[in-house]
Protein backbone atom coordinates (compact mmCIF):
# COMPACT_ATOMS: atom_id res chain seq x y z
CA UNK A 1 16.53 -4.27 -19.64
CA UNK A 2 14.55 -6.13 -17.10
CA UNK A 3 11.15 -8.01 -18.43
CA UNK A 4 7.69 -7.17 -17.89
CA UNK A 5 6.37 -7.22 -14.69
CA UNK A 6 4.58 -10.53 -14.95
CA UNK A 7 5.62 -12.89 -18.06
CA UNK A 8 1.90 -13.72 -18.39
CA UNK A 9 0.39 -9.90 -18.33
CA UNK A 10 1.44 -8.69 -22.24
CA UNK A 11 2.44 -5.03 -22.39
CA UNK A 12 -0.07 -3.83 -23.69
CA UNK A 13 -2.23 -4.66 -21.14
CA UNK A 14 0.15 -3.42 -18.45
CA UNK A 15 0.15 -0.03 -20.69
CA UNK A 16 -3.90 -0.19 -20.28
CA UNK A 17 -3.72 0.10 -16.84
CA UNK A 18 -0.76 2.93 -16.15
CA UNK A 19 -2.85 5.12 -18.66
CA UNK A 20 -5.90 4.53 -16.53
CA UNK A 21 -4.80 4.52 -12.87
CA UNK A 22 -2.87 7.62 -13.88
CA UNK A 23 -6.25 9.59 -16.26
CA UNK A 24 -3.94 11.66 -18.03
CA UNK A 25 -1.15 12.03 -20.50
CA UNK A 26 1.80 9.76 -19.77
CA UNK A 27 5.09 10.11 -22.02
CA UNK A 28 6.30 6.91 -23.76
CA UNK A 29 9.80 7.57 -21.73
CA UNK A 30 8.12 7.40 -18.57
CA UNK A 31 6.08 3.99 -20.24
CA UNK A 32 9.20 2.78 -20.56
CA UNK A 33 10.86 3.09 -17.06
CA UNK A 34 7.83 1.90 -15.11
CA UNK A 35 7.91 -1.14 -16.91
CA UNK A 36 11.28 -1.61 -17.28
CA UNK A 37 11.30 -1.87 -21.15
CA UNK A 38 12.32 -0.17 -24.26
CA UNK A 39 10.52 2.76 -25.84
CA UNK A 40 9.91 0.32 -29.31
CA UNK A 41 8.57 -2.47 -27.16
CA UNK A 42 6.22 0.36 -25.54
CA UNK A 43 5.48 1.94 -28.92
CA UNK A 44 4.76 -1.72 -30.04
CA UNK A 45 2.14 -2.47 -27.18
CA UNK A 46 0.80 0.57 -27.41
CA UNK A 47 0.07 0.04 -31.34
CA UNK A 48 -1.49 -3.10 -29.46
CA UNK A 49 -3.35 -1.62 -27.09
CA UNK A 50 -4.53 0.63 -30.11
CA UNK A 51 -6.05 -2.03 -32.14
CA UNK A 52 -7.99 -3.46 -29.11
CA UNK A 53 -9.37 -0.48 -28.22
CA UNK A 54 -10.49 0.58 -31.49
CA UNK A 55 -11.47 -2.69 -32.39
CA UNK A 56 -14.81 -1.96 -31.58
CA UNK A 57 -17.25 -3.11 -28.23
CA UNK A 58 -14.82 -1.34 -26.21
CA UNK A 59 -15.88 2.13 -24.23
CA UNK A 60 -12.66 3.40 -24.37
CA UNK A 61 -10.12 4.29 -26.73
CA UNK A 62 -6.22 5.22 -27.13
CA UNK A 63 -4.65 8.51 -28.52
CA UNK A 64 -1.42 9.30 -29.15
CA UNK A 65 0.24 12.72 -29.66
CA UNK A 66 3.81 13.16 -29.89
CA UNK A 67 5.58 11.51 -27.29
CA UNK A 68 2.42 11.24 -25.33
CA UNK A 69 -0.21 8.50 -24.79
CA UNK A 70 -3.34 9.02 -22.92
CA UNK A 71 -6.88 6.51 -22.66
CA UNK A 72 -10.03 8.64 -23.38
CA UNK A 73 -13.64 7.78 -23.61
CA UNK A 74 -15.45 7.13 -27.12
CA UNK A 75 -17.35 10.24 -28.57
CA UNK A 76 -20.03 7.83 -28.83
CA UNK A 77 -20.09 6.92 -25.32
CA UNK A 78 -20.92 11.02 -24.84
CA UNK A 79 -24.64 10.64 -24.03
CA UNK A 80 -23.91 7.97 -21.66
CA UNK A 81 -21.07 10.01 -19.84
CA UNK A 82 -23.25 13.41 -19.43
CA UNK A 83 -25.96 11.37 -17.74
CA UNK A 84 -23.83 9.83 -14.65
CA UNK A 85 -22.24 13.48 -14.51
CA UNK A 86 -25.56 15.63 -14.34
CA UNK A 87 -26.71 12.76 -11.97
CA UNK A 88 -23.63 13.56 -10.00
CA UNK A 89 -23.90 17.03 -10.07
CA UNK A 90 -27.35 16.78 -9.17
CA UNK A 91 -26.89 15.38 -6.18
CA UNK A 92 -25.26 16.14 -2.92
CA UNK A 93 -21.38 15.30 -2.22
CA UNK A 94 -20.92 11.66 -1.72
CA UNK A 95 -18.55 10.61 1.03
CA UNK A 96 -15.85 9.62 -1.80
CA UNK A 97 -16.14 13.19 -2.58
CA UNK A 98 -16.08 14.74 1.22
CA UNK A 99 -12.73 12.79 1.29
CA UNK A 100 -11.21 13.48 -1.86
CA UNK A 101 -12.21 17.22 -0.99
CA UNK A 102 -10.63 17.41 2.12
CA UNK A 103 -7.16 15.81 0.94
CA UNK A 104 -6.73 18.58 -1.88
CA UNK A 105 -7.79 21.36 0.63
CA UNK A 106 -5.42 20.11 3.65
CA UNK A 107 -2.76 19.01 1.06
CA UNK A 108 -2.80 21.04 -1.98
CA UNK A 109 -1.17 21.65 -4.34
CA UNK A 110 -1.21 18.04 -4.86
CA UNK A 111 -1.13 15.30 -7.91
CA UNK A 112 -4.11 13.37 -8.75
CA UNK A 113 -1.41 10.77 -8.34
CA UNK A 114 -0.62 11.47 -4.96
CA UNK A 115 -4.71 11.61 -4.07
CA UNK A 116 -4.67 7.95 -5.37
CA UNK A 117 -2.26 6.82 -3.59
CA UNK A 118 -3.64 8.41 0.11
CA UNK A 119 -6.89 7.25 -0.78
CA UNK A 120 -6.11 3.72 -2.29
CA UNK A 121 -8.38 4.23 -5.42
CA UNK A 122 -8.71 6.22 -8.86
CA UNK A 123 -10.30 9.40 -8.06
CA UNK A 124 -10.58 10.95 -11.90
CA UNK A 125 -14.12 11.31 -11.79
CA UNK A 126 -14.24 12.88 -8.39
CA UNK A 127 -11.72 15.51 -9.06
CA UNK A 128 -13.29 16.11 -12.40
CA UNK A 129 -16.93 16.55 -10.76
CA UNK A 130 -15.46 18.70 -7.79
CA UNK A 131 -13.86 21.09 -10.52
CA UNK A 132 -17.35 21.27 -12.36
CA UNK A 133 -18.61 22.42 -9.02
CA UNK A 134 -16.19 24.99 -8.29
CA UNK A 135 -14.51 23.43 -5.57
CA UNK A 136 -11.15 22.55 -6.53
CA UNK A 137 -9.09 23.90 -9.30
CA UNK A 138 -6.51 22.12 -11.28
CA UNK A 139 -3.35 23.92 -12.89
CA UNK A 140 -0.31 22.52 -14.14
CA UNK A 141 2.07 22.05 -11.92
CA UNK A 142 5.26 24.78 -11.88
CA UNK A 143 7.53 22.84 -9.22
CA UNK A 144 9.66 19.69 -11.03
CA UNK A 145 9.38 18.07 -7.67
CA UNK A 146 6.33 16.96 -5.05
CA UNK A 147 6.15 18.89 -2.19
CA UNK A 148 5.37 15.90 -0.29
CA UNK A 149 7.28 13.64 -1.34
CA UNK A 150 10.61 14.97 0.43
CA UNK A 151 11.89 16.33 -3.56
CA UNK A 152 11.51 12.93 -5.36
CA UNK A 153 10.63 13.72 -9.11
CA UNK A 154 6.38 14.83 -9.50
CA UNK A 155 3.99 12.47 -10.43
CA UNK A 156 1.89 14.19 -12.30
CA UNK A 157 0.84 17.07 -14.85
CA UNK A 158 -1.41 18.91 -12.64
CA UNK A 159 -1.85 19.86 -9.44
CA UNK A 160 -5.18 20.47 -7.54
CA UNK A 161 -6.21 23.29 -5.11
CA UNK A 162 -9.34 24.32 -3.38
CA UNK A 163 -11.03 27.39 -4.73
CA UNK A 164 -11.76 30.66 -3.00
CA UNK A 165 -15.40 29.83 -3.51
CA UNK A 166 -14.29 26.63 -1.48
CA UNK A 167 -12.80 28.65 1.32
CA UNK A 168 -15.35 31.45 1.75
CA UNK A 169 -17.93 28.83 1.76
CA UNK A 170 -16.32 26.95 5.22
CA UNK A 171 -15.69 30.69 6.05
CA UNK A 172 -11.77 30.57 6.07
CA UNK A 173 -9.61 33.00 4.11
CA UNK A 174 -6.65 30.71 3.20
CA UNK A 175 -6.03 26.71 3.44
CA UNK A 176 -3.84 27.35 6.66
CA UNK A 177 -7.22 28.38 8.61
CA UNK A 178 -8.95 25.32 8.41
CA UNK A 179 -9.23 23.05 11.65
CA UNK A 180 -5.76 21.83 12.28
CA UNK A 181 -4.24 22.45 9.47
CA UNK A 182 -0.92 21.60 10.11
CA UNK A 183 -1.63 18.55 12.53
CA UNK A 184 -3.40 16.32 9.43
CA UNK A 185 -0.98 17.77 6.79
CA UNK A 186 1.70 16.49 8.52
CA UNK A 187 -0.14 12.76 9.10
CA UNK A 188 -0.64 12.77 5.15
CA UNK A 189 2.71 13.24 4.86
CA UNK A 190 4.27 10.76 6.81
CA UNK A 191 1.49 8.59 5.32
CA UNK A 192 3.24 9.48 2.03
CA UNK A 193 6.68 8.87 2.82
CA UNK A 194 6.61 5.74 5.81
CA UNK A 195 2.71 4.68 5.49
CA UNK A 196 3.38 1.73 7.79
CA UNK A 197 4.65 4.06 11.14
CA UNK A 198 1.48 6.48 10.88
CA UNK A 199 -0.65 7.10 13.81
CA UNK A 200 -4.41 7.99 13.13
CA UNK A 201 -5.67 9.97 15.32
CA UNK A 202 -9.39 8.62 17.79
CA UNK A 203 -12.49 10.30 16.29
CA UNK A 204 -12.27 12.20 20.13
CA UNK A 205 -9.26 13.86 19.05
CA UNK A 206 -10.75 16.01 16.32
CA UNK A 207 -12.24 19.16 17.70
């Protein structure tokens, strides 16, 4: 099989940062075909990856079920975690959030890998505090291929939604009623599948 993806960037580390862009289980298999190794040489980086992480001075650490790997935060980092959530919850919906928000209600049921990808940036804690709040609801996903992505295999676990609370709150009684629905579904998608030929609409265009 082909190398790593950079001869200087150890697997391990490359393993470090699928598990994290991605925020939830990944299989080994899957490991394995993104970076064009073998499952042993992913099994060996994560056992790597492992003893970094739980090395100690690190916030984060690795665990590993079955064929499964996924990056979680330290128990003792608990205290710390709960504070920037209350203060999150405590607070009125950032514009990260407005945006995340309005991608799962125009687009769901979507992947939190698919949200990345639209919005160029993780978006693990967002979803998570928009969940807390009621707003969006995550389920595992029934369908063995995105929606949006013209039936290329999913890219995720889950799948996000907005809530009913969401909708009777902007007064609507299904997704379809909100403001155009169709007209920005269908620029996400052809942001999805040719990003480069997408036409953004002028702020006047938006009723």
């Amino acid at each position: 099989m082909e190398g790593a993806i950079n001869n200087k960037i150890t697997i391990a580390a490359q393993i470090e940062a699928l598990l994290f862009v991605h925020g939830e289980a990944m299989k080994i298999k899957k490991l394995a075909e993104l970076l064009a190794v073998t499952e042993e040489e992913v099994q060996t980086g994560l056992a790597e990856l492992s003893g970094t992480l739980n090395g100690g001075g690190r916030g984060l650490s690795l665990i590993i079920s079955g064929d499964r790997a996924m990056l979680v935060t330290k128990p003792e980092m608990g205290e710390l975690v709960k504070r920037i959530v209350s203060e999150e919850l405590d607070s009125e919906l950032s514009p990260a959030s407005l945006e995340t928000l309005s991608i799962v209600a125009y687009m769901g049921p979507i992947s939190r890998a698919e949200i990345d990808y639209i919005r160029g940036v993780n978006s693990s804690f967002i979803l998570r505090n928009l969940s807390v709040r009621g707003l969006v609801a995550k389920e595992a996903s029934k369908d063995p291929f995105d929606k949006l992505r013209a039936g290329k295999p999913a890219t995720g676990n889950f799948v996000y939604s907005a809530t009913m609370d969401f909708l009777r709150h902007v007064g609507v009684g299904s997704p379809q009623e909100l403001p155009e629905f169709q007209k920005y579904r269908d620029i996400v998608k052809g942001f999805i599948s040719k990003p480069e030929e997408v036409v953004i609409p002028k702020t006047n265009d938006v009723s």
